[in-house]
Protein backbone atom coordinates (compact mmCIF):
# COMPACT_ATOMS: atom_id res chain seq x y z
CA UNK A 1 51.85 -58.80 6.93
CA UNK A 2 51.18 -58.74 3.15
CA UNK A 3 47.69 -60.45 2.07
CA UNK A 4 45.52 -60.64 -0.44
CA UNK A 5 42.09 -59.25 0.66
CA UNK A 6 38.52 -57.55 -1.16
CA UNK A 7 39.68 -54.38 1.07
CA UNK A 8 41.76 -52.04 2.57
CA UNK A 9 44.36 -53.63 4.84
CA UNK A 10 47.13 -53.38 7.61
CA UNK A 11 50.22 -54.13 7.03
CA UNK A 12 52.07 -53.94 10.22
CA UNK A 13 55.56 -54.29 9.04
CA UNK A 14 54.76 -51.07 7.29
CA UNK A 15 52.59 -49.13 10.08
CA UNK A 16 50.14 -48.78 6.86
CA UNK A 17 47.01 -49.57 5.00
CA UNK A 18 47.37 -51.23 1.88
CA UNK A 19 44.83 -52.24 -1.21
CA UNK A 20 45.29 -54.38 -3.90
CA UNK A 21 44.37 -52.33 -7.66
CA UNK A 22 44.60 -53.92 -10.59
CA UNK A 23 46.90 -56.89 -9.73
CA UNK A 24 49.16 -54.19 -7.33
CA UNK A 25 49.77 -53.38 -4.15
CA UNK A 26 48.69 -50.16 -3.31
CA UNK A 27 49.74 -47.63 -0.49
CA UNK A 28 46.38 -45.65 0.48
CA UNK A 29 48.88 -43.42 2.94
CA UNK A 30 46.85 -43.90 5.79
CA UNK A 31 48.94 -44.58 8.95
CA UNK A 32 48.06 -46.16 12.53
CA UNK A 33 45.66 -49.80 12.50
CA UNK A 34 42.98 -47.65 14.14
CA UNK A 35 42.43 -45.71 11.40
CA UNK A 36 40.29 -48.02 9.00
CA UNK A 37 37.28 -45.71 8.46
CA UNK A 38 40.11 -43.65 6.85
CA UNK A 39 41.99 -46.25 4.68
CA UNK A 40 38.12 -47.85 3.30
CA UNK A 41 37.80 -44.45 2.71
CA UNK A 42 41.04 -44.19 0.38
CA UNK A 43 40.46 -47.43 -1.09
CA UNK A 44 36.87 -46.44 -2.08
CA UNK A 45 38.94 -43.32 -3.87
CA UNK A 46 41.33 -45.64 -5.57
CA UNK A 47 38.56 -47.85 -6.65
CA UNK A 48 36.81 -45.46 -8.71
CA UNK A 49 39.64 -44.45 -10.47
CA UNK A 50 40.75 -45.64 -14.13
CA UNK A 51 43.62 -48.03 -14.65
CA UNK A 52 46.27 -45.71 -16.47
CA UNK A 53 46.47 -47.23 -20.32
CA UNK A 54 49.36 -48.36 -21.42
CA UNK A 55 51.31 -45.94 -23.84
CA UNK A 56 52.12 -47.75 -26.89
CA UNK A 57 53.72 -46.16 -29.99
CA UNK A 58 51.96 -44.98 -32.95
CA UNK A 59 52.97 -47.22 -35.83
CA UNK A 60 54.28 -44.93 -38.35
CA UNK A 61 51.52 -44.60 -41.72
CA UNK A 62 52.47 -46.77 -44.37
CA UNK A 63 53.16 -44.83 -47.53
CA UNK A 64 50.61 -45.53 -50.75
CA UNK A 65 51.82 -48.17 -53.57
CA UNK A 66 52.41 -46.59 -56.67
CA UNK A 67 49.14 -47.73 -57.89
CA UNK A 68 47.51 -46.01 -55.10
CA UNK A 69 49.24 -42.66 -55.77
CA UNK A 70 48.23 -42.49 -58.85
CA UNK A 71 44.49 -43.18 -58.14
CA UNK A 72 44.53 -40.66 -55.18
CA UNK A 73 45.97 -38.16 -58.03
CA UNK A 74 43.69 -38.46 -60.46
CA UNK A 75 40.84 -38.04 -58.42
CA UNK A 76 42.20 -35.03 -57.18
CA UNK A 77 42.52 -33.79 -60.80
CA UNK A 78 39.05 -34.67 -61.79
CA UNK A 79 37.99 -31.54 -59.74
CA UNK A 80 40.56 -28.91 -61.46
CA UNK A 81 41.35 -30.33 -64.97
CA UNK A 82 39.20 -30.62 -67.66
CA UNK A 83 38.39 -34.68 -69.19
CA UNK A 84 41.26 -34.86 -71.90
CA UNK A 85 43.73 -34.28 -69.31
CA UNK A 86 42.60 -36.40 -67.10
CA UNK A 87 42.93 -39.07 -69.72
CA UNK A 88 46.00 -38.53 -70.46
CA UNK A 89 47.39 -38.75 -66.83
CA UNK A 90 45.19 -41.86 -67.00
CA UNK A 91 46.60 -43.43 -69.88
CA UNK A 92 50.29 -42.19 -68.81
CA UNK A 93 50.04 -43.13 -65.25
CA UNK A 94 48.77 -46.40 -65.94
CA UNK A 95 51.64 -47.46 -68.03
CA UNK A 96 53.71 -46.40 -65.05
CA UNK A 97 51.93 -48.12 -62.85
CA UNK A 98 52.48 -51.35 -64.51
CA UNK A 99 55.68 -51.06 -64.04
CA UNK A 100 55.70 -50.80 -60.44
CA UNK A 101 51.99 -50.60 -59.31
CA UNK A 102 52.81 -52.57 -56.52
CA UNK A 103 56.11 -50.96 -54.68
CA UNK A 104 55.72 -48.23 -52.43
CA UNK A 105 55.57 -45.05 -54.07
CA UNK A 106 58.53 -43.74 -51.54
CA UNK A 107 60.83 -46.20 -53.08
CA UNK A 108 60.98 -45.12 -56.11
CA UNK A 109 64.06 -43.08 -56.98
CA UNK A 110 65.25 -41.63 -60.41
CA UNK A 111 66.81 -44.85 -61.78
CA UNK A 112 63.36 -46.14 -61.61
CA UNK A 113 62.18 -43.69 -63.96
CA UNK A 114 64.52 -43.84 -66.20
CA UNK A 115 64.46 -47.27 -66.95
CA UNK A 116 60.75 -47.32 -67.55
CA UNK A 117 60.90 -44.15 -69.55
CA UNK A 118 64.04 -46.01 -71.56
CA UNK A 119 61.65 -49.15 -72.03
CA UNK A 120 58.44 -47.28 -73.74
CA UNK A 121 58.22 -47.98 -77.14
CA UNK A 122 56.98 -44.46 -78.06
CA UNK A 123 58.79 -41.39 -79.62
CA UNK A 124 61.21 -38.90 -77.81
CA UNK A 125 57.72 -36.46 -77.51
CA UNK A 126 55.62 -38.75 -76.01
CA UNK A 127 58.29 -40.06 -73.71
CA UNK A 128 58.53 -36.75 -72.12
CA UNK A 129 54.88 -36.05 -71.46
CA UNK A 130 54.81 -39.37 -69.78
CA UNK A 131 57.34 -38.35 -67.37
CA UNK A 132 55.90 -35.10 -66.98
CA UNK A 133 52.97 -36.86 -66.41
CA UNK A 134 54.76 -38.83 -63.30
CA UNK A 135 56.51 -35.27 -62.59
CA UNK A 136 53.48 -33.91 -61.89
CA UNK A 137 51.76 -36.48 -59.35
CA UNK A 138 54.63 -36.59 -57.34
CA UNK A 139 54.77 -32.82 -57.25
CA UNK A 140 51.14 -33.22 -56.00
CA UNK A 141 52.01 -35.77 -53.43
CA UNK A 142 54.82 -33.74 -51.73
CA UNK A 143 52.40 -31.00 -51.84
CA UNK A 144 50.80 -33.03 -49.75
CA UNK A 145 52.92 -34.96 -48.16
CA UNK A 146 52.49 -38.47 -49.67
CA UNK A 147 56.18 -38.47 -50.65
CA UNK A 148 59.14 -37.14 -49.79
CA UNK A 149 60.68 -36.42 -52.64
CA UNK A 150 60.02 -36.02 -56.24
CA UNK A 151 62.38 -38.69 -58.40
CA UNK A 152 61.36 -37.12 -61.86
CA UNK A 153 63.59 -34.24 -60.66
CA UNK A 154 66.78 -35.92 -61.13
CA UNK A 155 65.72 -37.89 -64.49
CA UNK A 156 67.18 -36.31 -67.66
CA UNK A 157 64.35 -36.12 -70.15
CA UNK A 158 64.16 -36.78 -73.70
CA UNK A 159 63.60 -33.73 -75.77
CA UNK A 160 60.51 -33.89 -77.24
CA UNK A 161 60.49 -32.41 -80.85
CA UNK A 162 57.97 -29.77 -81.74
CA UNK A 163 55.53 -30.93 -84.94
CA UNK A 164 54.82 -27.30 -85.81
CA UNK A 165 57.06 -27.23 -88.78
CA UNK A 166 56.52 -30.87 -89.91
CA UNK A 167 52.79 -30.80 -89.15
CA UNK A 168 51.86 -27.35 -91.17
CA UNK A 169 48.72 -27.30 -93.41
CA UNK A 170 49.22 -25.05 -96.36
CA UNK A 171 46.47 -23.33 -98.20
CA UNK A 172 46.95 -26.03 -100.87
CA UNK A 173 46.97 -28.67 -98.77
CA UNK A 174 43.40 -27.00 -97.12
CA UNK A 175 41.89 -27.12 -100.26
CA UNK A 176 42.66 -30.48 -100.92
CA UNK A 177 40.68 -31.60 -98.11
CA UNK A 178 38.20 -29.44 -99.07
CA UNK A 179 37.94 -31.11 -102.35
CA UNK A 180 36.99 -34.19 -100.61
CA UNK A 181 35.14 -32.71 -97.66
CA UNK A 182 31.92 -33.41 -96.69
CA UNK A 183 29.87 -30.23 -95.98
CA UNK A 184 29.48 -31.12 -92.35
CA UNK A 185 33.50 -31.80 -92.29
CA UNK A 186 33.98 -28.80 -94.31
CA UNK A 187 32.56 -26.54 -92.01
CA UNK A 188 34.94 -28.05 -89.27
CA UNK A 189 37.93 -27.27 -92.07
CA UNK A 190 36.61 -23.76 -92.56
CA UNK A 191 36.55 -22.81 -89.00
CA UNK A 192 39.77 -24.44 -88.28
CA UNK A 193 41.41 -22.91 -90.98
CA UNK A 194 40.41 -19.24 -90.67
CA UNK A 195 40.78 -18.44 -87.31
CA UNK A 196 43.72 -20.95 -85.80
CA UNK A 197 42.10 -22.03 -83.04
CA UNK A 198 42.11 -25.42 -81.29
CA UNK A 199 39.70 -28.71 -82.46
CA UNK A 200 37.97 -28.34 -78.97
CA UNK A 201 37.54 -24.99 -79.23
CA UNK A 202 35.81 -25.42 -82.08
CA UNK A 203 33.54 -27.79 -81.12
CA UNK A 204 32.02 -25.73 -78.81
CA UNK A 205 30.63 -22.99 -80.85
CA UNK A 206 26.93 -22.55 -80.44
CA UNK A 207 24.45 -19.87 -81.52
CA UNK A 208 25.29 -18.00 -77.51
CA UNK A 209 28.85 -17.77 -78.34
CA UNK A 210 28.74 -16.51 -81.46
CA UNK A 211 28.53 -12.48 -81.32
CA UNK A 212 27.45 -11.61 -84.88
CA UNK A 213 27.80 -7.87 -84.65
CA UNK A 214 31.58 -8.18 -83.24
CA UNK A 215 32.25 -10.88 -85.50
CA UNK A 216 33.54 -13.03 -82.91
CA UNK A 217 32.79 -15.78 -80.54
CA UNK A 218 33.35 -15.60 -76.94
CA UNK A 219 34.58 -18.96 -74.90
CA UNK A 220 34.08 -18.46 -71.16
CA UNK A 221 36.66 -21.54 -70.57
CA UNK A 222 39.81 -22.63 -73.01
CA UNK A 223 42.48 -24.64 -72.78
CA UNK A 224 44.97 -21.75 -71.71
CA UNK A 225 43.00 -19.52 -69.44
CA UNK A 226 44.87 -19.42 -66.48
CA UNK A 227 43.58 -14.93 -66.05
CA UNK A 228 39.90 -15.66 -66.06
CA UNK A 229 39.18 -13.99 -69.52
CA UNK A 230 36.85 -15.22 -72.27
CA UNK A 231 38.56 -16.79 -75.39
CA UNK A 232 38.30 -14.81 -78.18
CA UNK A 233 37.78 -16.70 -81.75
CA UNK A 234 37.59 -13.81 -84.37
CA UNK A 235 35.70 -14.82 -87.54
CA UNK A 236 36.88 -13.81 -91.58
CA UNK A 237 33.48 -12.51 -93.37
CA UNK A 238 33.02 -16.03 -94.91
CA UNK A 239 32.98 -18.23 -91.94
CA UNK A 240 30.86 -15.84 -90.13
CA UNK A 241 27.97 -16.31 -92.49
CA UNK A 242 28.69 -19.54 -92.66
CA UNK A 243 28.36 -20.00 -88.65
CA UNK A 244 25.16 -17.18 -88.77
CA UNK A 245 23.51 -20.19 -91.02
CA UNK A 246 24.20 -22.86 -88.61
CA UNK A 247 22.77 -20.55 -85.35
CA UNK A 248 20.08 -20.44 -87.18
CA UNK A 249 19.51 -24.27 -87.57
CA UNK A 250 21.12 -25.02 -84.38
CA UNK A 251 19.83 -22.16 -81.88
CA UNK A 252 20.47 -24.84 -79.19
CA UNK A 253 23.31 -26.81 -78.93
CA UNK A 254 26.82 -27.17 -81.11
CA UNK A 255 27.03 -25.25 -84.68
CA UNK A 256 29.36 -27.89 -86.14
CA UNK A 257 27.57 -31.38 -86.25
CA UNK A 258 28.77 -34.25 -87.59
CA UNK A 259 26.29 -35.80 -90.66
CA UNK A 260 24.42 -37.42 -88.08
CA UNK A 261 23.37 -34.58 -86.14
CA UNK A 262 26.26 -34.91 -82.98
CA UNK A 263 28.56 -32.56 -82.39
CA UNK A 264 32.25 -32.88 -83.15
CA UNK A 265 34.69 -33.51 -80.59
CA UNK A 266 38.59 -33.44 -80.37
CA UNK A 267 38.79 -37.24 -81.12
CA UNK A 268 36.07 -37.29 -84.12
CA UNK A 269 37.77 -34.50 -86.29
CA UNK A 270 41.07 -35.81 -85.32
CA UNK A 271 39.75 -39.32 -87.04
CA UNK A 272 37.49 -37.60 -90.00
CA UNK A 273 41.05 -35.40 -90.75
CA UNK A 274 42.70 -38.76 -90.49
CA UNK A 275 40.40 -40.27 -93.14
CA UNK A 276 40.32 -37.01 -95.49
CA UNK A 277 44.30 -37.30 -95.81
CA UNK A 278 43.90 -40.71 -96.94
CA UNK A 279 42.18 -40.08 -99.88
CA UNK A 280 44.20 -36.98 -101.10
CA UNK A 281 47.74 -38.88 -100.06
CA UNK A 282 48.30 -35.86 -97.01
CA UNK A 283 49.49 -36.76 -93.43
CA UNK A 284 46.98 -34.10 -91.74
CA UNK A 285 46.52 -33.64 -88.13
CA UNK A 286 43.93 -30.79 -86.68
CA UNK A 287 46.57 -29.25 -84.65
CA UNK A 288 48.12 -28.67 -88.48
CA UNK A 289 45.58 -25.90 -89.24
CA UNK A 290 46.82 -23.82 -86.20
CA UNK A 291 50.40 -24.05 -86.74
CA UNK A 292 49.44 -23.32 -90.20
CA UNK A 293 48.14 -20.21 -88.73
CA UNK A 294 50.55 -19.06 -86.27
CA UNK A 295 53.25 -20.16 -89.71
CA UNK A 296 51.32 -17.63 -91.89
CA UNK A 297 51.09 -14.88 -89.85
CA UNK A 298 54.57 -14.74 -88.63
CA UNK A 299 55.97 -14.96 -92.28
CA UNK A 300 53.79 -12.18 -93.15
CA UNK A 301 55.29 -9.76 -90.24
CA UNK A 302 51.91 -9.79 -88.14
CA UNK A 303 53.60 -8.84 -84.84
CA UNK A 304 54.35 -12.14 -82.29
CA UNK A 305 52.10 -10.15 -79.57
CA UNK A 306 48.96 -10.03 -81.63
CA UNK A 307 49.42 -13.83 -83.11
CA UNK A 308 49.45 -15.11 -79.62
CA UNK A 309 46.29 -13.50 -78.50
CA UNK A 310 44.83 -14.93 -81.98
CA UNK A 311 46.16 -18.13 -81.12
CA UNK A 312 44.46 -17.25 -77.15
CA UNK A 313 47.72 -17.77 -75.06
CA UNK A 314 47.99 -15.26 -72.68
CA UNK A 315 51.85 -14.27 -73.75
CA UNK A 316 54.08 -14.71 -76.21
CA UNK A 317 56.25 -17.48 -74.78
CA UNK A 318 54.65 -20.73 -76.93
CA UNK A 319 55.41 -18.83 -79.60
CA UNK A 320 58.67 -18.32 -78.92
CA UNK A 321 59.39 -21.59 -77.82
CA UNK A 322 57.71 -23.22 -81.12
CA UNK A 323 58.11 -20.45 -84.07
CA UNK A 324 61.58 -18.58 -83.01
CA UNK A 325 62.67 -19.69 -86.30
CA UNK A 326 60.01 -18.21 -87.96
CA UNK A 327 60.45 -14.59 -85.66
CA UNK A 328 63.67 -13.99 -86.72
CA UNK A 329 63.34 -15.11 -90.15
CA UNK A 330 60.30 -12.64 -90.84
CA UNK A 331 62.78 -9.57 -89.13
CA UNK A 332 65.70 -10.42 -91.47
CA UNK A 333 63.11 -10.73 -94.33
CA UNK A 334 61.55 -7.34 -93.55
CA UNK A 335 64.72 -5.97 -93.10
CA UNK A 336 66.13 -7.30 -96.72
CA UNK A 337 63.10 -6.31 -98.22
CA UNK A 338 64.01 -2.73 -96.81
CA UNK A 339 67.34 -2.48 -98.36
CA UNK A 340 65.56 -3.35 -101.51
CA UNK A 341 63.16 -1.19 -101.71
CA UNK A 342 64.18 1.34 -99.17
């Protein structure tokens, strides 16, 4: 009969040898009471073997909190954008996060968006980059599958207005600031104004970028290289002696200091420009000289192909997008003129 017992035993309502394993009864398929060497044998077998685990489910991964997204994302970023991106997904992100830092970043769905975006106090322009800005990490986290879904992609987005019209410096307007300038800001002015490139391009120029016999200086990295070419910055006769000057005081470090002997950056001649339209009564931006630049040039029937590389965008869609009024107002122009004087 059944027993409990330290070792193999007989069960004789079976005609078998039996073990207990574990808290069960065991069959060790030996048959006949005389053969015990046999069944010890068995058990010994059963004895050294492993209990079988118990399968239990995986519990499914709980999705990251908005919050956690958007950390995950900008650390991502920090190894393929440059620093004032990666502020502004900072500065956007964390306003969204506010909002709903703390909910699961799978639960949020397109009315979500929409009622933060319709909440920000900011203009129509801003509002959209701030979507964009959540666009763009959920885009990253299906990529990798931290979401499921992208909500952005149903939200209808404000349409941001382009400043390129409103935000224009003429050549009076330039010489205004000059008038109140600095020497040290003028030089920024100078550069900005004669060759249409961007504040932090600028502020980069040093005595090994600048190519004196081309008359140019060569950026390995811009905002808009997505090819892998240099940017370009060709220099009018003036601002190229002016720069030869400064290589020679500066042969190491930035051309364009500020009167304490830093460099400019983005944010300083954004505030110094600031400051200089104060005193002459003149909303300025720095952004102003280049679509002064790009303005100019189309008006005077430099073709759109040629302004863009200027400008260093690899194609001709910005300016499209921004100056098309400007495009076909120059053909129609040159075209008038024609009939005039053809």
């Amino acid at each position: 009969m059944a027993r409990k017992s330290n070792g193999p035993w007989f069960w004789t309502a079976k005609g078998g040898w039996y073990a207990w394993h574990f808290g069960k009864r065991v069959n060790l398929r030996v048959k006949g009471e005389g053969n015990e060497a046999e069944a010890v044998r068995a058990w010994h077998r059963l004895m050294a073997e492993e209990p079988s685990p118990k399968t239990e489910p995986k519990p499914e991964p709980k999705p990251p909190t908005v919050k956690e997204l958007a950390e995950a994302f900008i650390s991502d970023a920090m190894a393929r954008l440059k620093p004032p991106t990666i502020r502004l997904y900072r500065v956007h992100l964390g306003a969204f996060g506010e909002a709903y830092g703390t909910l699961q970043s799978d639960a949020i769905t397109p009315q979500h968006v929409t009622r933060w975006m319709h909440s920000l106090p900011q203009g129509p322009t801003t509002k959209s980059m701030m979507v964009r800005a959540v666009g763009a990490m959920y885009g990253w986290a299906m990529n990798n599958d931290l979401a499921p879904a992208n909500p952005v992609r149903k939200v209808t987005k404000p349409r941001g207005k382009s400043r390129s019209a409103s935000a224009v410096i003429t050549d009076a307007q330039h010489a205004l600031l000059l008038s109140v300038a600095t020497p040290k800001q003028a030089a920024v002015l100078k550069v900005l104004h004669a060759t249409g490139c961007r504040p932090g391009e600028a502020c980069r120029i040093s005595a090994a970028t600048l190519n004196v016999a081309a008359g140019v200086v060569v950026l390995d990295e811009h905002k808009g290289d997505a090819s892998g070419k240099p940017r370009l910055l060709f220099l009018t006769p003036d601002v190229l002696a002016m720069l030869s000057v400064l290589a020679e005081a500066y042969p190491v470090g930035p051309l364009l200091r500020t009167r304490g002997g830093n460099g400019w950056d983005a944010q300083s001649v954004n505030g110094m420009m600031r400051k200089l339209g104060l005193k002459v009564g003149e909303k300025v931006m720095p952004y102003g000289y280049r679509h002064g630049f790009c303005t100019s040039a189309l008006a005077k029937g430099v073709p759109d192909a040629h302004v863009a590389a200027l400008m260093g965008h690899t194609s001709t869609a910005m300016i499209h997008r921004h100056y098309s009024h400007l495009t076909s107002q120059a053909t129609v122009l040159r075209e008038a003129l024609e009939r005039v004087r053809g």
